[in-house]
Protein backbone atom coordinates (compact mmCIF):
# COMPACT_ATOMS: atom_id res chain seq x y z
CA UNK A 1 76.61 -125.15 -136.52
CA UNK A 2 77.32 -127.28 -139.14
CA UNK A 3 75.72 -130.59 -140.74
CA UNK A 4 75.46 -133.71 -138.68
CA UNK A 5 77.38 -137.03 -139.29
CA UNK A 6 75.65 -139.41 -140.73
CA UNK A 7 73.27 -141.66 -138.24
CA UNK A 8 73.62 -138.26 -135.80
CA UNK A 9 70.32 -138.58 -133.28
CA UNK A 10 67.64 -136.03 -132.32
CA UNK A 11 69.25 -134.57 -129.76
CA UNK A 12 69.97 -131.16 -130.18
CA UNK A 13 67.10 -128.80 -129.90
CA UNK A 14 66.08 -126.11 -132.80
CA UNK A 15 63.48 -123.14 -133.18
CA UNK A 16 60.40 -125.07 -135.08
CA UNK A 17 57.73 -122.18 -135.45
CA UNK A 18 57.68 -118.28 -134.10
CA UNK A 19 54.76 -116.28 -132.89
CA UNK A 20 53.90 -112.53 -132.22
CA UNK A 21 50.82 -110.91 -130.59
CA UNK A 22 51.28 -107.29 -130.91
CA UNK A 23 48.23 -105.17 -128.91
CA UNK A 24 45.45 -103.59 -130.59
CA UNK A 25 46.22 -100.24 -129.41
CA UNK A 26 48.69 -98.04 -131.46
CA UNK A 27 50.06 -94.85 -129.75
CA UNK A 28 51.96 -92.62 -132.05
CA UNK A 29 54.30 -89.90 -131.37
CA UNK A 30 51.86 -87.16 -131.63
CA UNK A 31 50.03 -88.94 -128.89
CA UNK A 32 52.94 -89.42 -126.56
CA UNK A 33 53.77 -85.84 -127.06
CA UNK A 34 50.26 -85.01 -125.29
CA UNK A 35 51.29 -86.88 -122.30
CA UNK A 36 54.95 -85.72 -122.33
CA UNK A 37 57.31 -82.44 -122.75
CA UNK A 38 58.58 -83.07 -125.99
CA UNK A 39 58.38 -83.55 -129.92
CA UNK A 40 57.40 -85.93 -132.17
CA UNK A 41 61.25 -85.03 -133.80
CA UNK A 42 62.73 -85.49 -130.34
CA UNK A 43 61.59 -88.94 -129.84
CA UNK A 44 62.32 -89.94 -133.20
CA UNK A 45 65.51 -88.91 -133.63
CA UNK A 46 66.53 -89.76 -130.34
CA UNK A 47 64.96 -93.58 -130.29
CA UNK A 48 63.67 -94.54 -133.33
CA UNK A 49 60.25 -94.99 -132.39
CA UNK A 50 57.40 -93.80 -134.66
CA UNK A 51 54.74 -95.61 -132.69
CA UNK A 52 54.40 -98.08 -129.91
CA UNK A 53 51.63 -100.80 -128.91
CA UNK A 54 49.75 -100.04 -125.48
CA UNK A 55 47.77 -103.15 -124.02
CA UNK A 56 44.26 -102.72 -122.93
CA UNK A 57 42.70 -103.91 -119.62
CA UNK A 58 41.79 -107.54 -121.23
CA UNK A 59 45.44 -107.82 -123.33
CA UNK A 60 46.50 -108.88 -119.47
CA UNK A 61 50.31 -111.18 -119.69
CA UNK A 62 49.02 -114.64 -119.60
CA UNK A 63 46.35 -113.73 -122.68
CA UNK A 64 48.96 -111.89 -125.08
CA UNK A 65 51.53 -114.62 -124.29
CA UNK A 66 48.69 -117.08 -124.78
CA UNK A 67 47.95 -115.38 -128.42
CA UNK A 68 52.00 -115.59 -129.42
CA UNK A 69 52.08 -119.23 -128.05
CA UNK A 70 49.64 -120.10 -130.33
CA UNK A 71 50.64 -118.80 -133.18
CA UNK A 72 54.04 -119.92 -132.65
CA UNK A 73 52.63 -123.52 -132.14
CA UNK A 74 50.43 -123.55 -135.53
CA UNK A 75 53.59 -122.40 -137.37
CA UNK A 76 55.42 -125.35 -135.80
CA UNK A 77 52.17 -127.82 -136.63
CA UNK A 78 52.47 -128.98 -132.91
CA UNK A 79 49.17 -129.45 -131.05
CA UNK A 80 49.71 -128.74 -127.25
CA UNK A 81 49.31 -131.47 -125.81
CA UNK A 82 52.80 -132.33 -127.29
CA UNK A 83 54.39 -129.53 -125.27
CA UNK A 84 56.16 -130.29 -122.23
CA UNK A 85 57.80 -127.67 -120.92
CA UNK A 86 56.48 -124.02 -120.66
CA UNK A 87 59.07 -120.71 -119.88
CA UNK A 88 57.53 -117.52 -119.56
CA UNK A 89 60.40 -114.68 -119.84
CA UNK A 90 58.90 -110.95 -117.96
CA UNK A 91 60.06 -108.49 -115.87
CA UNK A 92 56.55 -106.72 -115.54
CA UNK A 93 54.51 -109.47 -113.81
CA UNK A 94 52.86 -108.11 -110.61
CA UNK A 95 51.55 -111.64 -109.50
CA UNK A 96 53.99 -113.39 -107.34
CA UNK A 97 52.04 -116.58 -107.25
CA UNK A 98 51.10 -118.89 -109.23
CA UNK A 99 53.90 -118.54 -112.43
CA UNK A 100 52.77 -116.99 -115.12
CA UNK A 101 53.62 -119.87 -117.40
CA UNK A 102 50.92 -122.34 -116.39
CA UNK A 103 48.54 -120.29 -117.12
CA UNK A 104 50.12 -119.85 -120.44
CA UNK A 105 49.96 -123.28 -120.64
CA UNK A 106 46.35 -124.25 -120.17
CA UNK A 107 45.34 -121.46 -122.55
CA UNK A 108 47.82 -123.18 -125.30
CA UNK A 109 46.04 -126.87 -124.29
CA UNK A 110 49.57 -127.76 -123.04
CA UNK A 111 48.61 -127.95 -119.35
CA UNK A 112 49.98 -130.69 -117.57
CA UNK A 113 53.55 -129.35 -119.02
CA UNK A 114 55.91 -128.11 -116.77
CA UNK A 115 55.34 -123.83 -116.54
CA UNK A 116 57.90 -121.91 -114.91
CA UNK A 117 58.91 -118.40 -114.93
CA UNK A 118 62.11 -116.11 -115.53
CA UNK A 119 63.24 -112.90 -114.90
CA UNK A 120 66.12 -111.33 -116.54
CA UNK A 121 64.82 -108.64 -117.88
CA UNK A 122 65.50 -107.35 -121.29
CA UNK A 123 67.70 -110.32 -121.72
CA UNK A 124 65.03 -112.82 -120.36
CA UNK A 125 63.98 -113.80 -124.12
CA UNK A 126 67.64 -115.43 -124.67
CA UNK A 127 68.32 -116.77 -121.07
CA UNK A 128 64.85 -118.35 -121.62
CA UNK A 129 65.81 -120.04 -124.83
CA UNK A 130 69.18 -121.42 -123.85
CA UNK A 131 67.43 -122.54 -121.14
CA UNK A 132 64.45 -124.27 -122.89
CA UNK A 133 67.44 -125.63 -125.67
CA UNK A 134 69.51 -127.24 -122.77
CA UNK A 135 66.54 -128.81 -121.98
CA UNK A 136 65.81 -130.96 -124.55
CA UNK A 137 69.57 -131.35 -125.46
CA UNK A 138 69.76 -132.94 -121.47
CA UNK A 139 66.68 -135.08 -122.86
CA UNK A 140 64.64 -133.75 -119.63
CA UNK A 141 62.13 -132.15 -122.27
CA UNK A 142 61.36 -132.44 -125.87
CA UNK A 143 59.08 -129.62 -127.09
CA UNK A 144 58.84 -126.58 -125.59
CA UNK A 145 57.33 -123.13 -125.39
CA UNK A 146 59.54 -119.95 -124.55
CA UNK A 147 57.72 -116.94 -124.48
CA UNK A 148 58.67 -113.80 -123.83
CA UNK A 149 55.89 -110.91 -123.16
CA UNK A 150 55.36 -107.83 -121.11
CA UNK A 151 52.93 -104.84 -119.53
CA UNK A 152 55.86 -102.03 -119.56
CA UNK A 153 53.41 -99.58 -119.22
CA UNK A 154 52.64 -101.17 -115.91
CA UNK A 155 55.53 -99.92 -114.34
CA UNK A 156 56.71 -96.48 -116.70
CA UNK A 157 55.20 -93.68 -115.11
CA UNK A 158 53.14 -92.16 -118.32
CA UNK A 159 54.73 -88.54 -117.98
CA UNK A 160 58.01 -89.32 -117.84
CA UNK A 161 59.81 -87.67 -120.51
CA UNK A 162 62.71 -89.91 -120.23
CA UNK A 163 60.89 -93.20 -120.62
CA UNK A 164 57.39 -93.32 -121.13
CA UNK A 165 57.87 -92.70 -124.76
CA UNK A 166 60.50 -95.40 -124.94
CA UNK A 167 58.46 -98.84 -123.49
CA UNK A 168 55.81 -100.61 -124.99
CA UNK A 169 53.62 -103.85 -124.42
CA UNK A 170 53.94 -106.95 -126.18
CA UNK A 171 54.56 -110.70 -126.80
CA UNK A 172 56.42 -112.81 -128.47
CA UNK A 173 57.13 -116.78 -128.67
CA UNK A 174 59.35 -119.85 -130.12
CA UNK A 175 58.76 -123.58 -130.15
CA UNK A 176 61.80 -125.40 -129.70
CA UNK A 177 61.80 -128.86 -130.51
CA UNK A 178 64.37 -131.69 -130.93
CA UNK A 179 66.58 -131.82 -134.27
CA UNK A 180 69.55 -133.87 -135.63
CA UNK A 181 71.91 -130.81 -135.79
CA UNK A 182 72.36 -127.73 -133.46
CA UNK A 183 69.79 -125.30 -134.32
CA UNK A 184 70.60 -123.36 -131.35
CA UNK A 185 74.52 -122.21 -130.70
CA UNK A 186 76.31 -122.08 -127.44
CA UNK A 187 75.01 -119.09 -125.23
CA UNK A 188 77.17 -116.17 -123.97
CA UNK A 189 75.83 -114.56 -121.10
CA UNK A 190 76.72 -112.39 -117.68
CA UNK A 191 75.51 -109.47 -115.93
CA UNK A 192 77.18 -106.91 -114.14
CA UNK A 193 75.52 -105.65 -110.84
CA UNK A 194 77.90 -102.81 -109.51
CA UNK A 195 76.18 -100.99 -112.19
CA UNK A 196 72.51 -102.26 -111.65
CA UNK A 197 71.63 -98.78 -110.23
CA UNK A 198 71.28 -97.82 -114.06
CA UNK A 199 68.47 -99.28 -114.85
CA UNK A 200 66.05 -99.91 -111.42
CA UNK A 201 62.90 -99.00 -109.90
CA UNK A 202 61.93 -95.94 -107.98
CA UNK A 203 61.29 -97.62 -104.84
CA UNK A 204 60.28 -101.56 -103.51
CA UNK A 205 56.86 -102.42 -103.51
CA UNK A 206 57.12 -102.76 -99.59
CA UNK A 207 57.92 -99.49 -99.38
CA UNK A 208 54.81 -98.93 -101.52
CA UNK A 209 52.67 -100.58 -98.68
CA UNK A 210 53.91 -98.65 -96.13
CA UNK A 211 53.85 -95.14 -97.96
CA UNK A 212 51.88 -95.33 -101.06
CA UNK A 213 51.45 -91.77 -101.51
CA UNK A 214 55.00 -90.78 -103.46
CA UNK A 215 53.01 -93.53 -105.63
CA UNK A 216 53.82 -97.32 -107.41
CA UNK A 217 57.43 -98.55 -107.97
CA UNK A 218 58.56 -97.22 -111.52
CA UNK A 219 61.42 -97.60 -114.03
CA UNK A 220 63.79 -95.07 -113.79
CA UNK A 221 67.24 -95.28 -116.51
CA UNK A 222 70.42 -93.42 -117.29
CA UNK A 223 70.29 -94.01 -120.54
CA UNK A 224 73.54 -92.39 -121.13
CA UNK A 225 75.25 -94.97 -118.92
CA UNK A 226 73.43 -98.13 -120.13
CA UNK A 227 74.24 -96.82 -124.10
CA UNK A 228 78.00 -96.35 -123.03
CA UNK A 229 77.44 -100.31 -121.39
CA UNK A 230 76.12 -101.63 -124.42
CA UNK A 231 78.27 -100.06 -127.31
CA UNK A 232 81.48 -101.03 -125.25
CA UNK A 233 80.70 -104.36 -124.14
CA UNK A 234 78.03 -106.35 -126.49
CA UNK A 235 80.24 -106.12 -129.77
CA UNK A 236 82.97 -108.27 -128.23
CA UNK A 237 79.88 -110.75 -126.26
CA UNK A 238 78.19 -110.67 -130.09
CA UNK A 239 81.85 -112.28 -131.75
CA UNK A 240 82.23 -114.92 -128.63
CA UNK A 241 78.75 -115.89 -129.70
CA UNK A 242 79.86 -116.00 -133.45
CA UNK A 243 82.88 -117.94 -132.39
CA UNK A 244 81.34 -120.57 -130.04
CA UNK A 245 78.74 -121.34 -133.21
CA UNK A 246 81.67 -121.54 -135.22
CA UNK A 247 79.92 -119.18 -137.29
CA UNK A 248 81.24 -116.20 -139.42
CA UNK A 249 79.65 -112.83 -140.20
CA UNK A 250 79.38 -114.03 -143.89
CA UNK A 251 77.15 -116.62 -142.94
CA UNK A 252 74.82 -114.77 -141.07
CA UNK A 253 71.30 -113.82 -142.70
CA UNK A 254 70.00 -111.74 -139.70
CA UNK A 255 71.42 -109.74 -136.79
CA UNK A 256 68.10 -109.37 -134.20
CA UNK A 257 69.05 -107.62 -131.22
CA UNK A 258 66.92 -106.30 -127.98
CA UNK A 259 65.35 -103.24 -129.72
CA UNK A 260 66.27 -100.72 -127.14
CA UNK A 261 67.06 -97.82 -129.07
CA UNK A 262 67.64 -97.50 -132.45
CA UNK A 263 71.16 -95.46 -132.04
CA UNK A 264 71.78 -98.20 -130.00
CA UNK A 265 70.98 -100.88 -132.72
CA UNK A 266 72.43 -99.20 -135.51
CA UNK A 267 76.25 -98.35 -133.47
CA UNK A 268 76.02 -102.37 -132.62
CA UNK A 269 75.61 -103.50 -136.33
CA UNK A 270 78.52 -100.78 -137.38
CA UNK A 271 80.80 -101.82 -134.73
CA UNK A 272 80.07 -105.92 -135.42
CA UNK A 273 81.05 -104.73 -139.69
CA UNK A 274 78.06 -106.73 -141.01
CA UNK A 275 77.74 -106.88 -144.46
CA UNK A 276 75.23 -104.81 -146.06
CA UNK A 277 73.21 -108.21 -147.22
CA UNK A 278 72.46 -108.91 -143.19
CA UNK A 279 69.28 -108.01 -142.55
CA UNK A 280 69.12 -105.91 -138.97
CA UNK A 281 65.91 -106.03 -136.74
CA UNK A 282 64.36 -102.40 -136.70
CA UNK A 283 60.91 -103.74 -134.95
CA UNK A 284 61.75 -100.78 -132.38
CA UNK A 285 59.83 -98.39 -135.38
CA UNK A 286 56.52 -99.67 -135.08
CA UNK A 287 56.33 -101.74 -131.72
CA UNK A 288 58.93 -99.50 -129.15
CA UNK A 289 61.16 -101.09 -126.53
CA UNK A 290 58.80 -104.38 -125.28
CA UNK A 291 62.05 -105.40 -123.01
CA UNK A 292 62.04 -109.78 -123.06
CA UNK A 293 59.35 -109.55 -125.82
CA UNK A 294 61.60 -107.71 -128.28
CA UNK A 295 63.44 -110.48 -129.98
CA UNK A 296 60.87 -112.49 -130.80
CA UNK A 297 58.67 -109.92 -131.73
CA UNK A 298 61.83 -108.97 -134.10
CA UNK A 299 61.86 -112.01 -135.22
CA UNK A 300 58.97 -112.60 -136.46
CA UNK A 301 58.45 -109.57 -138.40
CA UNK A 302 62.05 -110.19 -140.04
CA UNK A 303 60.41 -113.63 -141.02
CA UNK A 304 56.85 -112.36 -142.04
CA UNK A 305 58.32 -109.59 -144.09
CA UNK A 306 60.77 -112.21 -145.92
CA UNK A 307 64.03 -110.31 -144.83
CA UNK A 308 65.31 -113.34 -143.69
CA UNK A 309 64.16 -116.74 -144.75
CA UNK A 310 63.85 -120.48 -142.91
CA UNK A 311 66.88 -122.01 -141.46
CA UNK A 312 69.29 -119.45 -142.18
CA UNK A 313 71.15 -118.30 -139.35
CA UNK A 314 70.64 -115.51 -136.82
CA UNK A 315 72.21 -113.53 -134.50
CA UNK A 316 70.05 -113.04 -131.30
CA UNK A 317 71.75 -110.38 -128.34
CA UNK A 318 69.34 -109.50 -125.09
CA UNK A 319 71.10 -106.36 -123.01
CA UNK A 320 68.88 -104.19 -120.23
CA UNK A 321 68.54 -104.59 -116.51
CA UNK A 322 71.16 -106.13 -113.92
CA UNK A 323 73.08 -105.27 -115.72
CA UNK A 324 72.59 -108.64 -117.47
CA UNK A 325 73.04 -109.64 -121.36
CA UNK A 326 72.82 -112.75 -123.71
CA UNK A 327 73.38 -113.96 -127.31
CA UNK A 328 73.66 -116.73 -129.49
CA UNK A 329 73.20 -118.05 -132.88
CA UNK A 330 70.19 -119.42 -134.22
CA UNK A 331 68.51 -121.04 -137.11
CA UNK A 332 65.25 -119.54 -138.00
CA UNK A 333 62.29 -121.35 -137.64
């Protein structure tokens, strides 16, 4: 990701503006521990989280990614009517039909853009943006909107002691836009289903039709198993990303990965060697696990809270469901 030769064109895409939207609702641990078996020590120590945002009845999906959107546009200074191309990233959308993303778009004035959806899960956020980046590199789009939001607590059943505390609701947002110089680095992505069973729902939602009583489709997670996954297998996916950028540690300002667990986050950054100087994402504290809306939301409050500072380069790593992962280097916005 270095400078461009002289005369080099607009044909790379880079992050132009960042946007959060963060519900109004605040649950601490004290609270979770009246709707669970277990301590406000327990959940700490075992995840990180102090407290977690909970989405009312109007924060619905299309209006919190609406919110981030817009922020993330009025950061960029672009209007939306110069958007053309709309990616909504969520695992927690309960409408089939239509995509999530147009209405994301009308709300943001972009409509008229292209609005699609994606579902990868807790890696959706970075599948979304290498996406949206090969986009506008292929010269099919120029600027455009990747979003990444979710309702968790649609689907965690609330007294489940070994998730409810852990997912939250949230959104988060990017503009990508055109640039003379790769502001987005080559992405390194894969899944691995064999092992999908790790992190799944409790039953189909057909199944739900037929027999609602044993109640909704639900995460379920063996945590053990998907730590083990991401400890073993994300440090060496984290220096393939380094090395397709062509980037070092050294020149790295930020490390943001999915905020899954704060063990989880804190093994990764040991593992990678950062130096102290490299600011590492710990928006898990205050916002909980928000799955595809947890490295932007990251992001952002690495940016707002000046631990990492315009165009200096990041290190962005989604890891959860399928089980799928992605990463690459970016500049900030």
């Amino acid at each position: 990701m270095s400078a461009p030769p002289p005369g080099a064109r607009d044909d790379h895409a880079r992050l132009l503006g960042v946007g959060a939207y963060r519900p109004r609702r605040s649950v601490d641990n004290s609270e979770m521990c009246r709707r669970i078996d277990s301590t406000e020590e327990w959940i700490l120590t075992r995840s990180g989280i102090r407290s977690r945002r909970f989405a009312e009845d109007d924060e619905t999906l299309e209006y919190m990614a609406g919110e981030a959107a817009g922020k993330a546009l009025a950061y960029a200074g672009i209007d939306g009517a110069e958007v053309d191309t709309v990616i909504t990233a969520s695992m927690t959308n309960l409408v089939q039909t239509p995509p999530l993303a147009a209405g994301v778009a009308t709300l943001t004035g972009a409509n008229g853009a292209a609005a699609f959806d994606l579902s990868a899960a807790c890696a959706g956020f970075c599948h979304a943006l290498e996406v949206g980046s090969a986009l506008i590199r292929s010269g099919s789009a120029r600027n455009t909107l990747v979003i990444g939001v979710e309702r968790s607590t649609d689907i965690v059943a609330p007294d489940d002691r070994t998730v409810a505390f852990l997912f939250a609701d949230g959104a988060g947002a990017v503009v990508l836009g055109p640039g003379p110089e790769p502001g987005v680095g080559p992405v390194v992505w894969g899944s691995d289903g064999e092992k999908g069973d790790a992190l799944d729902m409790t039953r189909t939602w057909p199944e739900f039709v037929s027999d609602p009583a044993p109640g909704q489709p639900v995460i379920r997670m063996d945590g053990r198993r998907i730590f083990r996954w991401v400890v073993e297998g994300m440090v060496d996916v984290a220096h393939q990303a380094l090395d397709n950028a062509g980037v070092t540690l050294d020149e790295l300002s930020a490390f943001i990965p999915h905020q899954a667990n704060a063990r989880i986050i804190r093994m990764l950054a040991e593992r990678l060697g950062l130096p102290e100087r490299v600011a590492v994402a710990d928006d898990i504290a205050e916002s909980g696990n928000t799955c595809a809306a947890s490295v932007p939301l990251a992001m952002e409050r690495l940016l707002a809270q000046g631990r990492a500072g315009r165009g200096e380069l990041a290190l962005l790593m989604g890891f959860g469901a399928g089980l799928g992962y992605s990463a690459q280097v970016v500049r900030l916005p």
